[in-house]
PDB file of N, CA and C in Angstrom:
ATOM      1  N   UNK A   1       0.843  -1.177   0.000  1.00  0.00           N
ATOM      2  CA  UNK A   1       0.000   0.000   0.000  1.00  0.00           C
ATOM      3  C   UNK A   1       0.887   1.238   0.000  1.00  0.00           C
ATOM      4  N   UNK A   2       0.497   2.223  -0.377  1.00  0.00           N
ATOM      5  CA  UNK A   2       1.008   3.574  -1.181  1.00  0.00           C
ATOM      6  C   UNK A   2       0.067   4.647  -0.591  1.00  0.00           C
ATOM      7  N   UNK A   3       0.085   5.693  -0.130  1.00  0.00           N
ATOM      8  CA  UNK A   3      -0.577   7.313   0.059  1.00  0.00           C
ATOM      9  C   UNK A   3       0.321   7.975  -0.583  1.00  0.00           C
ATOM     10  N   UNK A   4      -0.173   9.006  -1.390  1.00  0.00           N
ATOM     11  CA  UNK A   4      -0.026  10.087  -2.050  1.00  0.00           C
ATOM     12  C   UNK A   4      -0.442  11.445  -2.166  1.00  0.00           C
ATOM     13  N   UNK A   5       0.098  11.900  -2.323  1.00  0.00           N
ATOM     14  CA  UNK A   5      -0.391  13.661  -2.528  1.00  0.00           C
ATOM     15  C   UNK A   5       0.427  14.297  -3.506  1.00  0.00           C
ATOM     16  N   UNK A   6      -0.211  15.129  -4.161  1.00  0.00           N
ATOM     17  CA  UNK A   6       0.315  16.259  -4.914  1.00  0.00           C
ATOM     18  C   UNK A   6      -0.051  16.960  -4.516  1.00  0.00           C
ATOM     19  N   UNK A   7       0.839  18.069  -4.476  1.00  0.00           N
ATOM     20  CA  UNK A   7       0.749  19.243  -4.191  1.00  0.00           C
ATOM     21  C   UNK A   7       1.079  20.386  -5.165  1.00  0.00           C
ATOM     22  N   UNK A   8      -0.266  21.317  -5.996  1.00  0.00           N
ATOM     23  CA  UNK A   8       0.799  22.066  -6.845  1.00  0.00           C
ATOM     24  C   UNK A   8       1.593  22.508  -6.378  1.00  0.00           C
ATOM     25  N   UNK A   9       2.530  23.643  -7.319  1.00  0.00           N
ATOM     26  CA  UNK A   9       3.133  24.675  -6.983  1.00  0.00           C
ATOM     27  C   UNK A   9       2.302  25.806  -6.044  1.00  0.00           C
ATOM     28  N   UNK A  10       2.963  26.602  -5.047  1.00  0.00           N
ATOM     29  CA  UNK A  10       2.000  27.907  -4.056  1.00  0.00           C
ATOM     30  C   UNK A  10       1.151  27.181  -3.907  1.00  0.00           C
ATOM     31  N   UNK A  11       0.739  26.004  -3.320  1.00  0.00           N
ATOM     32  CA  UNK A  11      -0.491  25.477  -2.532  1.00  0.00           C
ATOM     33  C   UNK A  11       0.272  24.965  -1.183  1.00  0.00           C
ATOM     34  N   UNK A  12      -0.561  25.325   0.114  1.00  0.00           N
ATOM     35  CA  UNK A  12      -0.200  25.108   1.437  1.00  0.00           C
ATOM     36  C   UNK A  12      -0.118  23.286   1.337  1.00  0.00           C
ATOM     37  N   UNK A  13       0.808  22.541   2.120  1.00  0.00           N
ATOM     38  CA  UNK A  13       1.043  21.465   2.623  1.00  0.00           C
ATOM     39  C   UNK A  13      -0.196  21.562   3.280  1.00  0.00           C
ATOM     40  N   UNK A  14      -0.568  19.793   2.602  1.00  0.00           N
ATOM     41  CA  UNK A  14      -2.002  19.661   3.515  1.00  0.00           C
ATOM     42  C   UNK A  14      -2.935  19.251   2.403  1.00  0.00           C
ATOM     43  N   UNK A  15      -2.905  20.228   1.520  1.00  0.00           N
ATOM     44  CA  UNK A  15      -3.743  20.081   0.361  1.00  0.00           C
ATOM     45  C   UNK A  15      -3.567  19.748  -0.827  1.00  0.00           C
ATOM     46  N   UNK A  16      -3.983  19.239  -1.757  1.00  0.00           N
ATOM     47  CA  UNK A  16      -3.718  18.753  -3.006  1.00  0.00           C
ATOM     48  C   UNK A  16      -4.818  17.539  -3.214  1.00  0.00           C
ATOM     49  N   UNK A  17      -4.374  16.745  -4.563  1.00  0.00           N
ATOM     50  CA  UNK A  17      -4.612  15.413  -4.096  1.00  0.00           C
ATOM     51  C   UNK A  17      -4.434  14.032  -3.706  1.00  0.00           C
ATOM     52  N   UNK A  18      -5.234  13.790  -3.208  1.00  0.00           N
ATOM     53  CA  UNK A  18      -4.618  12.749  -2.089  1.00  0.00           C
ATOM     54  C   UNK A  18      -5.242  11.035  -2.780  1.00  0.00           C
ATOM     55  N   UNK A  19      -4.446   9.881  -2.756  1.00  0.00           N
ATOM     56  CA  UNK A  19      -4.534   8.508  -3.078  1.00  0.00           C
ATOM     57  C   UNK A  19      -4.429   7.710  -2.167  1.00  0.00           C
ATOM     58  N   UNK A  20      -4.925   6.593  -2.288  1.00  0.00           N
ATOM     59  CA  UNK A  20      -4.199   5.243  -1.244  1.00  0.00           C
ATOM     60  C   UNK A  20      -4.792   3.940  -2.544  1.00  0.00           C
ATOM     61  N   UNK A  21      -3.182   3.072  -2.766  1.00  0.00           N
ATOM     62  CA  UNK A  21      -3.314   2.948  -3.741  1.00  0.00           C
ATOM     63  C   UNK A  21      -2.456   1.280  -3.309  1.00  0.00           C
ATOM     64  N   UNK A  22      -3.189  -0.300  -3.823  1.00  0.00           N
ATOM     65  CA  UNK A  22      -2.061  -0.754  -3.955  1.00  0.00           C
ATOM     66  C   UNK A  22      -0.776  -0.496  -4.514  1.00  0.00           C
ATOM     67  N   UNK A  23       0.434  -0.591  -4.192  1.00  0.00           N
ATOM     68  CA  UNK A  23       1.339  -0.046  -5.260  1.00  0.00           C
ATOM     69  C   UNK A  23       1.658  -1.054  -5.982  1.00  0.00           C
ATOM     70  N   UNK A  24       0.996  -0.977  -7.486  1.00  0.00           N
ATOM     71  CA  UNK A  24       1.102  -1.641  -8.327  1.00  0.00           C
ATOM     72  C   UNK A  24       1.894  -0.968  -9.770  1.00  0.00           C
ATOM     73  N   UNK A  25       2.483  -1.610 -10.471  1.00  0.00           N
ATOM     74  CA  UNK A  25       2.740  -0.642 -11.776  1.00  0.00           C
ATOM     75  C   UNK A  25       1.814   0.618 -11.965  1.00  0.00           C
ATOM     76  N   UNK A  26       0.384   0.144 -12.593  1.00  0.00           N
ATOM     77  CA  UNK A  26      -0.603   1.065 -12.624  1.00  0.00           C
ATOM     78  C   UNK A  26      -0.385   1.959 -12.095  1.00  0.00           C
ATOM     79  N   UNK A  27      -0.783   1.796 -10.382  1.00  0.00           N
ATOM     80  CA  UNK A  27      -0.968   3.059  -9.998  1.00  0.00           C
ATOM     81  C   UNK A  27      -0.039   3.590  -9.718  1.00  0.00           C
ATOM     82  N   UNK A  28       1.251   3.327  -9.614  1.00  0.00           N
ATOM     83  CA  UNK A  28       2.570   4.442  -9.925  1.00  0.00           C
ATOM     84  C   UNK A  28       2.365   5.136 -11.248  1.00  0.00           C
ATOM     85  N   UNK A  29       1.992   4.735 -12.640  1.00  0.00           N
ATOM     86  CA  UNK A  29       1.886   5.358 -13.010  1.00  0.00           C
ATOM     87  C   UNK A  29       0.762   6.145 -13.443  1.00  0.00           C
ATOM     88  N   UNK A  30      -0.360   6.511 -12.401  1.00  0.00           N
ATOM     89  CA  UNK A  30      -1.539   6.953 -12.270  1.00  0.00           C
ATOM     90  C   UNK A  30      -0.995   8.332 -11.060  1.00  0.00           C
ATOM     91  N   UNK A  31      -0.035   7.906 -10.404  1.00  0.00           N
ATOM     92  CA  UNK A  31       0.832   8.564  -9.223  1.00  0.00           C
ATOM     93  C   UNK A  31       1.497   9.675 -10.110  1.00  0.00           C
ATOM     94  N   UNK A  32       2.262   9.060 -11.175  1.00  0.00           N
ATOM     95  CA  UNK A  32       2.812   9.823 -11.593  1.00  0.00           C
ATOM     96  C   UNK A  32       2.351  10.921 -12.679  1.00  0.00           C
ATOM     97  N   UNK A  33       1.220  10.411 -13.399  1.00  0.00           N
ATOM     98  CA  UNK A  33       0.315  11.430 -14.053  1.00  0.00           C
ATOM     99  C   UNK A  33      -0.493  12.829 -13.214  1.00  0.00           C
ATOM    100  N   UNK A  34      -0.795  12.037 -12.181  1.00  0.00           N
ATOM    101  CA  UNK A  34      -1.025  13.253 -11.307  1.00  0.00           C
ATOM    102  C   UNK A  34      -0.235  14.152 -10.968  1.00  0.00           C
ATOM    103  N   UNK A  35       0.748  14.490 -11.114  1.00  0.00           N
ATOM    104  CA  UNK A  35       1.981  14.754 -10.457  1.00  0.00           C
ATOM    105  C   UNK A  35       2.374  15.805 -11.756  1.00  0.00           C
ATOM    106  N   UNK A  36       2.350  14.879 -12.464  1.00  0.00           N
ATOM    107  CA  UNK A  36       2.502  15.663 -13.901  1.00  0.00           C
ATOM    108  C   UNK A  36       1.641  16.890 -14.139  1.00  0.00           C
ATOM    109  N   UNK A  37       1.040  16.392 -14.118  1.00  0.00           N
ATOM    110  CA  UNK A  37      -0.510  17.557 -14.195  1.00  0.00           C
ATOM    111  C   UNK A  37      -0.474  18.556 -13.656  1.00  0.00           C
ATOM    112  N   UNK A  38      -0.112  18.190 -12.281  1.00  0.00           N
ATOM    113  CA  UNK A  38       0.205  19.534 -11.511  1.00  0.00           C
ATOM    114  C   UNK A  38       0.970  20.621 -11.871  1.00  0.00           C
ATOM    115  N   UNK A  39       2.326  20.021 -13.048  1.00  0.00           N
ATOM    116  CA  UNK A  39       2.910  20.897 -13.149  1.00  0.00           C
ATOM    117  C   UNK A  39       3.916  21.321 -12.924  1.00  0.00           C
ATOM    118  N   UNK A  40       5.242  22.333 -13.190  1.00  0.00           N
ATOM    119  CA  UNK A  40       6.613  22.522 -12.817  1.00  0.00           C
ATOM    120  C   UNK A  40       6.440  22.975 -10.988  1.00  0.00           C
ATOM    121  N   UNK A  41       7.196  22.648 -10.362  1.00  0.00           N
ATOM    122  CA  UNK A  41       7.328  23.468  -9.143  1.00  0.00           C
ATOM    123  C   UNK A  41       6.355  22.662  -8.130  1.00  0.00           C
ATOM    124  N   UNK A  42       5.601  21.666  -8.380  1.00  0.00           N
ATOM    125  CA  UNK A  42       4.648  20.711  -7.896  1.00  0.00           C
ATOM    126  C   UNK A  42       5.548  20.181  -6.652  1.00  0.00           C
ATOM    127  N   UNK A  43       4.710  19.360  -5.724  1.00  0.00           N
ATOM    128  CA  UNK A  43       5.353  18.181  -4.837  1.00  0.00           C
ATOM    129  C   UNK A  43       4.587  17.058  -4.734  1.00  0.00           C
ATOM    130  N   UNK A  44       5.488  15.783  -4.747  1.00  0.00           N
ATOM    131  CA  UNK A  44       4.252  14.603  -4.771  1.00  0.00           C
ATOM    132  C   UNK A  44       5.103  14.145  -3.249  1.00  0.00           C
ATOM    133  N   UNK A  45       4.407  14.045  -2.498  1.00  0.00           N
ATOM    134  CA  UNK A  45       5.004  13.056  -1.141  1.00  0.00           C
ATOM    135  C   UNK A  45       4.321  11.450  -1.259  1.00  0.00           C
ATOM    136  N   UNK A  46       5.012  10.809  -1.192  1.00  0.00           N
ATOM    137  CA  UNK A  46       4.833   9.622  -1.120  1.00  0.00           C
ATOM    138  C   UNK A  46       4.395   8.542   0.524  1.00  0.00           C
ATOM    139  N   UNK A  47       3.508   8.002   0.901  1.00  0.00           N
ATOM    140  CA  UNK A  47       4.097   7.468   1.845  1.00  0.00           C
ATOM    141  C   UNK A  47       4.135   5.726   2.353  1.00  0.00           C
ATOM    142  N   UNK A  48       4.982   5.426   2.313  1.00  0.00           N
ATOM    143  CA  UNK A  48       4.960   3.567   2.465  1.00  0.00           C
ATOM    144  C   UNK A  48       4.880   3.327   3.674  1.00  0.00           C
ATOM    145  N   UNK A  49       4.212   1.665   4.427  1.00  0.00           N
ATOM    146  CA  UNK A  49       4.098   1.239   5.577  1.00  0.00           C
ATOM    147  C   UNK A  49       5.540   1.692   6.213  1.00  0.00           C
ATOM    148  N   UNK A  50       5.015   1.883   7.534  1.00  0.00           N
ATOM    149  CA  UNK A  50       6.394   1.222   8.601  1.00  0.00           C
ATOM    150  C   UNK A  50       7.399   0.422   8.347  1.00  0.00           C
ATOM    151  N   UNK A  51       6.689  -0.707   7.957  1.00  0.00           N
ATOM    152  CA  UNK A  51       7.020  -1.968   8.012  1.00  0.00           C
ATOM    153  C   UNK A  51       8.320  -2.002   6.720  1.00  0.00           C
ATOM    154  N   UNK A  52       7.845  -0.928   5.826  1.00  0.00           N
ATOM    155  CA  UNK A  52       8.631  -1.062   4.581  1.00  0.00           C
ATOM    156  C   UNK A  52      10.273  -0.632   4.800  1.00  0.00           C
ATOM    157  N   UNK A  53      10.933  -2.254   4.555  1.00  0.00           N
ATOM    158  CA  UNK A  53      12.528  -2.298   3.866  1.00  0.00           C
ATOM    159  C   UNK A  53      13.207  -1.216   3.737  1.00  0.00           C
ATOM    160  N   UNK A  54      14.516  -0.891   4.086  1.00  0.00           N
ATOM    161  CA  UNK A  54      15.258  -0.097   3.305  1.00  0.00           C
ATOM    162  C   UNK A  54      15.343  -0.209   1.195  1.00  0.00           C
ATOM    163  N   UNK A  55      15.450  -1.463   1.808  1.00  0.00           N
ATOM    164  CA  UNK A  55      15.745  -1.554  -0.265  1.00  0.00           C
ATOM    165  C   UNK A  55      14.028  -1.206  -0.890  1.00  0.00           C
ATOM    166  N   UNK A  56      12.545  -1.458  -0.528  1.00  0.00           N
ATOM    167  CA  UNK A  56      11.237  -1.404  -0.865  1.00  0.00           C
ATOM    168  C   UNK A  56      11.244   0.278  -0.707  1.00  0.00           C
ATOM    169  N   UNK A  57      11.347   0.687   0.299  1.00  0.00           N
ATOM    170  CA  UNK A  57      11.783   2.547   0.563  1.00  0.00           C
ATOM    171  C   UNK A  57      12.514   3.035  -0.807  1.00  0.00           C
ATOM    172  N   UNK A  58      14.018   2.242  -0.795  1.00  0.00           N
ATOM    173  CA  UNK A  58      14.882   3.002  -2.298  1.00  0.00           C
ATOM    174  C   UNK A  58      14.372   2.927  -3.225  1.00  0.00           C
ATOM    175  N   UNK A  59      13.471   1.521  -3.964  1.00  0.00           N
ATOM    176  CA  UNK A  59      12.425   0.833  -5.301  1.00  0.00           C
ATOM    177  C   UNK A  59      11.951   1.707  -5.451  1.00  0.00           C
ATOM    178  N   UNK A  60      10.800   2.447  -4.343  1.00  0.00           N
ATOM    179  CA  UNK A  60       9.861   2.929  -4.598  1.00  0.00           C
ATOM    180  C   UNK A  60      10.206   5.051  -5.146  1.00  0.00           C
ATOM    181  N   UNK A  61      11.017   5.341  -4.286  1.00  0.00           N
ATOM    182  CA  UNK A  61      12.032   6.456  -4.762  1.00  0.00           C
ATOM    183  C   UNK A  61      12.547   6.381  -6.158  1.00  0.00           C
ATOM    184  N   UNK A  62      13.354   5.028  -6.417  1.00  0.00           N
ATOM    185  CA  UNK A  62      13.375   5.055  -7.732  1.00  0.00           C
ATOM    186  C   UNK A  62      12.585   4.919  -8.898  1.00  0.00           C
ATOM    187  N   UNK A  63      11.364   4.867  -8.587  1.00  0.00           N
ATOM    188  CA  UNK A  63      10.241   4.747  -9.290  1.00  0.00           C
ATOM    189  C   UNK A  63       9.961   6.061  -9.812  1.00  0.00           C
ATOM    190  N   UNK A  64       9.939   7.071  -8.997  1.00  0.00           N
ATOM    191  CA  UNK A  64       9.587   8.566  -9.087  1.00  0.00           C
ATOM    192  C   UNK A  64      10.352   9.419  -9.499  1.00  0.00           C
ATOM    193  N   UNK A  65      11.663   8.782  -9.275  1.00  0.00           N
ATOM    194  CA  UNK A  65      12.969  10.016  -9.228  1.00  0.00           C
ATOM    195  C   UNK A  65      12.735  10.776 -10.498  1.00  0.00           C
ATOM    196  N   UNK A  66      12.486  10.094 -11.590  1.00  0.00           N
ATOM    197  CA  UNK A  66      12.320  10.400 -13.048  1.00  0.00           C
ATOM    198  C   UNK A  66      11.740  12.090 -13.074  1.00  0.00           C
ATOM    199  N   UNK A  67      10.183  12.239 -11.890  1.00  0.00           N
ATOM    200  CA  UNK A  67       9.691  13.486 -11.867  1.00  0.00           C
ATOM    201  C   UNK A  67      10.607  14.775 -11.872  1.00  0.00           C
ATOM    202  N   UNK A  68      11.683  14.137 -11.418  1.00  0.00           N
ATOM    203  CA  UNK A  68      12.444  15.745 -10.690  1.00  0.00           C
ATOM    204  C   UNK A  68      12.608  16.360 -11.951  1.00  0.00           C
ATOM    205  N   UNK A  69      13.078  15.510 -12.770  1.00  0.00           N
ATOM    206  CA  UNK A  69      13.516  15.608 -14.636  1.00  0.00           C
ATOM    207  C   UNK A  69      12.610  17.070 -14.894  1.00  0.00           C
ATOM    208  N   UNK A  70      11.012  16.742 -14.875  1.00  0.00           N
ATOM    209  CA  UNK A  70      10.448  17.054 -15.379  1.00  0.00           C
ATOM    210  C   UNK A  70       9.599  18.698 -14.370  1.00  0.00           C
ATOM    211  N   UNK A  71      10.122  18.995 -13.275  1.00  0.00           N
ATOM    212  CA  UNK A  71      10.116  19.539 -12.094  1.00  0.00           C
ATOM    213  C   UNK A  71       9.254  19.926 -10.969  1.00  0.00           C
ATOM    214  N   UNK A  72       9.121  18.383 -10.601  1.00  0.00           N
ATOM    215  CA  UNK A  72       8.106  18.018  -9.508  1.00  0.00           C
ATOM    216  C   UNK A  72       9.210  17.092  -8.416  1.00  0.00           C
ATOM    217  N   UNK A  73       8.711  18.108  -7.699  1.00  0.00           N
ATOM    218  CA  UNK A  73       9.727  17.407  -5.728  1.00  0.00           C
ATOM    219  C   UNK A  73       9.455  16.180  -5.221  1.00  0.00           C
ATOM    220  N   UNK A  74       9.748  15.221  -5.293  1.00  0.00           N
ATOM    221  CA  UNK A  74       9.187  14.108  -5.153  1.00  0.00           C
ATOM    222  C   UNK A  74       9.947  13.777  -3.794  1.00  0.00           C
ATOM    223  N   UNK A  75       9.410  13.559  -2.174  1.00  0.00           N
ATOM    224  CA  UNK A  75       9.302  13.193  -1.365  1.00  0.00           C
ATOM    225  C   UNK A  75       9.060  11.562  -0.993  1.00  0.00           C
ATOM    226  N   UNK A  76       9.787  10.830  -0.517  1.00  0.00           N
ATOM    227  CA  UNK A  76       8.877   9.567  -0.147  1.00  0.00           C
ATOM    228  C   UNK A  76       9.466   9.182   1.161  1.00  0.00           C
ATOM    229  N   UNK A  77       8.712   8.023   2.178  1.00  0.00           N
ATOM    230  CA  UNK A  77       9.027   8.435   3.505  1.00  0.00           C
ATOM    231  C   UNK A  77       8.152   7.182   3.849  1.00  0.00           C
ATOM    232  N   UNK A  78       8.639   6.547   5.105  1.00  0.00           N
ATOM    233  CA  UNK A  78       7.724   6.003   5.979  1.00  0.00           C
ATOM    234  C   UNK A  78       6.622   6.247   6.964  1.00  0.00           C
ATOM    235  N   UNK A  79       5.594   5.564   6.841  1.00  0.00           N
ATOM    236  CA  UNK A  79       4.417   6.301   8.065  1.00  0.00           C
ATOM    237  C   UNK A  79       4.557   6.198   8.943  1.00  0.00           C
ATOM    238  N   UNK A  80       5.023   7.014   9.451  1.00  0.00           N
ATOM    239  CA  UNK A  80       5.806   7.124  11.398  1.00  0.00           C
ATOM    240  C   UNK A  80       4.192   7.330  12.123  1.00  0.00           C
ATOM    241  N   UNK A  81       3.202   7.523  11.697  1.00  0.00           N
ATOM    242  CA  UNK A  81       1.942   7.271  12.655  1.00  0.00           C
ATOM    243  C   UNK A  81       1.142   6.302  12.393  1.00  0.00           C
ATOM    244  N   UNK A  82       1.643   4.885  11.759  1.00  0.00           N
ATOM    245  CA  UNK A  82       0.804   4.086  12.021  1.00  0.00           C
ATOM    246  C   UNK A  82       0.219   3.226  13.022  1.00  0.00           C
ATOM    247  N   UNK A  83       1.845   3.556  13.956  1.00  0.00           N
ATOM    248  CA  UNK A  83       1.391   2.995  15.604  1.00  0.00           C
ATOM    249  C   UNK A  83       0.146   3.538  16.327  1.00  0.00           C
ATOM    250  N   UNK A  84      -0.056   4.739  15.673  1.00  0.00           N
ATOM    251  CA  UNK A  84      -1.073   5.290  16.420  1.00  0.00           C
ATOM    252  C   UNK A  84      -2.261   4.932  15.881  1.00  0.00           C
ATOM    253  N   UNK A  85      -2.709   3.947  14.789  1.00  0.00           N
ATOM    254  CA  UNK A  85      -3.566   3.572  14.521  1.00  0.00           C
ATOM    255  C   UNK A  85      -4.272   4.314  13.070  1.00  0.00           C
ATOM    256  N   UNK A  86      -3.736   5.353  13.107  1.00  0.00           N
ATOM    257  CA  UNK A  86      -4.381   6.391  11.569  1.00  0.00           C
ATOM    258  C   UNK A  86      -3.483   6.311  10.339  1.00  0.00           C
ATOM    259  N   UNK A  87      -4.068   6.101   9.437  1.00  0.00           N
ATOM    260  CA  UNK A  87      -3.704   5.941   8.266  1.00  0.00           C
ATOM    261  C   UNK A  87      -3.143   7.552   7.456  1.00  0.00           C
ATOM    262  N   UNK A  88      -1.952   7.702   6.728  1.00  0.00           N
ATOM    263  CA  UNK A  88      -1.749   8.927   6.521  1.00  0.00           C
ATOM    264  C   UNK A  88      -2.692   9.712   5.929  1.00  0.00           C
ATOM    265  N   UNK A  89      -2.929  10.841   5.872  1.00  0.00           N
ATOM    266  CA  UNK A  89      -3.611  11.608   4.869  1.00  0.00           C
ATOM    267  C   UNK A  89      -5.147  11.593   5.327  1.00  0.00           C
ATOM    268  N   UNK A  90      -5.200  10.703   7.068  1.00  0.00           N
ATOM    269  CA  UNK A  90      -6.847  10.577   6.904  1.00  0.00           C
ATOM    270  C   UNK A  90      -7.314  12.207   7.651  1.00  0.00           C
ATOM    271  N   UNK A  91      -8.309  12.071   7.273  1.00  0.00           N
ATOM    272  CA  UNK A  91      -8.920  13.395   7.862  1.00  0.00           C
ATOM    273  C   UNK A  91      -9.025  13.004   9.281  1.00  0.00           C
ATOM    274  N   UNK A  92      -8.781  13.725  10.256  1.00  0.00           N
ATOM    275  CA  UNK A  92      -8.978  14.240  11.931  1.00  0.00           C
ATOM    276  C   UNK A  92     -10.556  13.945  11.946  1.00  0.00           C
TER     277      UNK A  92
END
């Protein structure tokens, strides 16, 4: 499993749009169309389980890196609050 966000360019952290996605080919590259769209100066944050590998963490980075090319910030990261039971990106 995969959460996502884009964020255009000048839009507050927080907002954009948001996915939860098996991470499958597809939807990386459904991840990455969005992302596109947004535009130069964009951010896509990525976020993988806890649970996820150092090497599943680097895969998945290298999946995206390609965006920077095209000039979108591509972020990816582990969910440091899943202990707490909430899933990233859920609404309060």
């Amino acid at each position: 499993m995969v959460w996502s966000c884009v964020v255009p360019a000048g839009i507050a952290t927080g907002s954009g749009l948001r996915r939860a996605d098996v991470h499958t080919p597809y939807a990386a590259e459904e991840i990455a169309d969005d992302a596109l769209r947004a535009g130069r100066g964009a951010r896509l944050e990525v976020t993988v389980p806890a649970a996820t590998t150092d090497a599943g963490l680097a895969w998945v980075q290298d999946q995206f890196a390609w965006l920077d090319e095209r000039g979108v910030h591509v972020t990816v990261h582990r969910d440091h609050q899943a202990a707490g039971g909430r899933q990233p990106h859920a609404a309060a």
